[in-house]
Protein backbone atom coordinates (compact mmCIF):
# COMPACT_ATOMS: atom_id res chain seq x y z
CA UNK A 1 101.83 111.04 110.70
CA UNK A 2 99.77 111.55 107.19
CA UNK A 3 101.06 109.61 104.64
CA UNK A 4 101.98 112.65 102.56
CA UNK A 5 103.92 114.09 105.38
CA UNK A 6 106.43 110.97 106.02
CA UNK A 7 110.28 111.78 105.08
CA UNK A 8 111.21 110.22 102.45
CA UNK A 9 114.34 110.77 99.98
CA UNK A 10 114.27 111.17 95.75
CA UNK A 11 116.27 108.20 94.03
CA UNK A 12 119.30 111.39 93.95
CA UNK A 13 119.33 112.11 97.62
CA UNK A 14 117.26 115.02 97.87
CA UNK A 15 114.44 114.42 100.86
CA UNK A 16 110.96 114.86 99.67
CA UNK A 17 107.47 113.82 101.09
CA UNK A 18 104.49 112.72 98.62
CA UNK A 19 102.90 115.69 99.90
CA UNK A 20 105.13 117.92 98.29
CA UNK A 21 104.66 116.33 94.80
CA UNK A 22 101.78 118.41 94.61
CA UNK A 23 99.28 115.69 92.82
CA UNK A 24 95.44 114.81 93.38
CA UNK A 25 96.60 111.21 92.59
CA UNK A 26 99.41 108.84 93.43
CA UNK A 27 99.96 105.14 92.17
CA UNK A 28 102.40 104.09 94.66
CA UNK A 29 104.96 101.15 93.46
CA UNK A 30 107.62 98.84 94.50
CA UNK A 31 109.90 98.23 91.73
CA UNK A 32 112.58 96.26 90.69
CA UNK A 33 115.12 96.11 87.29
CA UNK A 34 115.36 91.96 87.31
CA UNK A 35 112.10 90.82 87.77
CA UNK A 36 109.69 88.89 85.19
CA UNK A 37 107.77 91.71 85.87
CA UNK A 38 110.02 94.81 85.49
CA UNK A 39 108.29 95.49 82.09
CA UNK A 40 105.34 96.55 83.42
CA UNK A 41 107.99 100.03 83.91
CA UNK A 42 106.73 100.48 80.52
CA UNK A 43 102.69 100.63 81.45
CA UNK A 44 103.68 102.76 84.19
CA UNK A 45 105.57 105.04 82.23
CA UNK A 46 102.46 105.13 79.90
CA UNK A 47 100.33 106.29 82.98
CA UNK A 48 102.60 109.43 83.67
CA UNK A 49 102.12 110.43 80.30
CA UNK A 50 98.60 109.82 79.96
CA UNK A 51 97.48 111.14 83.49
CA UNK A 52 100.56 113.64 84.81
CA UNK A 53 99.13 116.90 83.46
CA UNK A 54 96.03 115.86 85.16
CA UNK A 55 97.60 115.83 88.20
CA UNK A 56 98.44 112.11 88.73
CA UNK A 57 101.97 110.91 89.00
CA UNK A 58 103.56 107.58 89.43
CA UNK A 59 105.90 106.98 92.18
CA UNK A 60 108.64 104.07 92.17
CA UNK A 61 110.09 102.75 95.22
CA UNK A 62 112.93 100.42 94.35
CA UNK A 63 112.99 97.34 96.78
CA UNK A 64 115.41 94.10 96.51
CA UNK A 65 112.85 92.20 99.10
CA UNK A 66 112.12 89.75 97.08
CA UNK A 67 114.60 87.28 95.32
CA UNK A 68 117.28 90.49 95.24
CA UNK A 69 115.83 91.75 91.89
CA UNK A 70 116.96 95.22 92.72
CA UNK A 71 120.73 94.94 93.43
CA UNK A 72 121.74 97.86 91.77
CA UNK A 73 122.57 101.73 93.53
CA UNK A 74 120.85 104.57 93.04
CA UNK A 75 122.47 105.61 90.24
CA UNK A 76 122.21 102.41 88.39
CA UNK A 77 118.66 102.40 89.31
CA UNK A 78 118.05 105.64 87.52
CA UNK A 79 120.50 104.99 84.48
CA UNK A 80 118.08 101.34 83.84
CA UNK A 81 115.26 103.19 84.17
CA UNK A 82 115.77 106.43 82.30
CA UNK A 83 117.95 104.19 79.44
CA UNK A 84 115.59 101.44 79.40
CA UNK A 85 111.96 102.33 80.20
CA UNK A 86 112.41 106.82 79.86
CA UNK A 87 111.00 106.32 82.93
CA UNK A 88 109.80 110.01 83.73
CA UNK A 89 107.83 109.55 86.76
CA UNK A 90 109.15 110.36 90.77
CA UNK A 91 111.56 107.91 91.99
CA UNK A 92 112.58 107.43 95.84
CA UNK A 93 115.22 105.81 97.55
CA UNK A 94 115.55 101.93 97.56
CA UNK A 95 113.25 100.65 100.43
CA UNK A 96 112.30 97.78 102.24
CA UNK A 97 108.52 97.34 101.96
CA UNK A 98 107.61 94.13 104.61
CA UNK A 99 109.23 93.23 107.83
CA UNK A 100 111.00 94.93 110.20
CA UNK A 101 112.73 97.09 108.23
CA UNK A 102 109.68 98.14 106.46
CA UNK A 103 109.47 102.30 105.87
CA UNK A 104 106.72 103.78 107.01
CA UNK A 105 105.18 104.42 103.84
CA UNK A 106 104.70 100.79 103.32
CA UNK A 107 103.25 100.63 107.03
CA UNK A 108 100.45 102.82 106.32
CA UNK A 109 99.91 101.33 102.53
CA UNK A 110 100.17 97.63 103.31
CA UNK A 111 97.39 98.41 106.13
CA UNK A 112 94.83 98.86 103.17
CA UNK A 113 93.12 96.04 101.44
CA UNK A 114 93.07 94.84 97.74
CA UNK A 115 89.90 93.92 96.28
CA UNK A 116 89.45 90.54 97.69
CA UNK A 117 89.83 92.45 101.13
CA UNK A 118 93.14 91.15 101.98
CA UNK A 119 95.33 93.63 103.49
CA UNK A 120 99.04 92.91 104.72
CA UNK A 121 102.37 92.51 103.13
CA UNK A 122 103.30 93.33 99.73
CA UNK A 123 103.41 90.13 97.77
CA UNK A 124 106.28 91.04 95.23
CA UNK A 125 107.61 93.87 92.89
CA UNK A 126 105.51 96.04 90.84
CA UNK A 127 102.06 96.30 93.88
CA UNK A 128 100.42 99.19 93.29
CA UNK A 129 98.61 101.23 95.58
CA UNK A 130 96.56 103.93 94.22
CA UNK A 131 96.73 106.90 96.99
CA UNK A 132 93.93 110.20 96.55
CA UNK A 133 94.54 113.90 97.57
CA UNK A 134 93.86 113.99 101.16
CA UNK A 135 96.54 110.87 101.30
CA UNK A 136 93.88 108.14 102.02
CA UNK A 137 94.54 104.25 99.98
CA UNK A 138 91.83 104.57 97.05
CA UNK A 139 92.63 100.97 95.82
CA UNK A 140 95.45 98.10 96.00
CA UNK A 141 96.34 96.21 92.95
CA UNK A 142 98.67 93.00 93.41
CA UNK A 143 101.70 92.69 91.30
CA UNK A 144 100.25 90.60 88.44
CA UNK A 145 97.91 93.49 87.71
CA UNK A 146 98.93 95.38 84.41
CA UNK A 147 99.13 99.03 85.00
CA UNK A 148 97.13 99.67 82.35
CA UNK A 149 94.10 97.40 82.61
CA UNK A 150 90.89 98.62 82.96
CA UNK A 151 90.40 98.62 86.78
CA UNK A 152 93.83 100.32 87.16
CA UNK A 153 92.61 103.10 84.62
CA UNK A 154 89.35 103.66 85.91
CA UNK A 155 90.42 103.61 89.72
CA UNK A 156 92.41 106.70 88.25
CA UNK A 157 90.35 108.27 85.99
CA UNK A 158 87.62 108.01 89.04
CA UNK A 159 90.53 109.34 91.57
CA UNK A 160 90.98 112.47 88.98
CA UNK A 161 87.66 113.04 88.32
């Protein structure tokens, strides 16, 4: 199944595919509200402004994989988000992103390699997987990565274009 066309559900329920968010550009991330690295919401949220009426959107996928940064329901989730960051940008149901349990989503993302050519499991919150048009991986940026540096930017800016 095309990566666009998996089932997913929106952070309020509603089921929704990345297809049907209409945009020639996703950047794809797993997010969490307690992590060192949950500012980075911020750069994010800078993106969609920046880049959404190009026909870009960030999409957040909460996951509490990794040291149970993301305890909170959905509705917690959105009220951090919205209150804390005015998050904007698509949010999806809380996920698991490695192992067993991981949705399929992550199994066709995690199958595409960063720039050192390492594919394979997400290494914690806030990865980001910039996904083009016809649903192919354009680039993979580990969680360390700001959103906004230059590579990020010009992966998108190129993915746009």
């Amino acid at each position: 199944m095309a990566l666009g066309e998996i089932p997913l559900h929106t952070l309020s329920g509603e089921p929704a595919t990345l297809g049907g968010l209409g945009r020639k550009a996703l950047l794809v991330v797993n997010v969490a509200s307690k992590c060192g690295l949950t500012p980075q919401y911020a750069g994010l949220e800078r993106l969609q402004e920046r880049f959404g009426d190009k026909g870009f959107a960030v999409v957040g996928f909460p996951c509490n994989q990794f040291a149970g940064q993301e305890p909170g329901t959905a509705g917690e989730i959105a009220e951090f988000c919205s209150a804390t960051y005015g998050v904007t940008f698509p949010m999806f149901e809380k996920i698991d992103v490695n192992g067993p349990g991981r949705h399929p989503v992550y199994a066709e993302l995690t199958a595409s390699p960063d720039a050192d050519g390492e594919a394979g499991d997400v290494q914690w919150n806030f990865e980001k997987f910039l996904v083009g048009e016809d649903g192919k991986v354009l680039a993979r940026f580990r969680p360390r990565t700001d959103p906004e540096a230059p590579e990020v930017v010009e992966a998108i800016e190129a993915a746009l274009a």
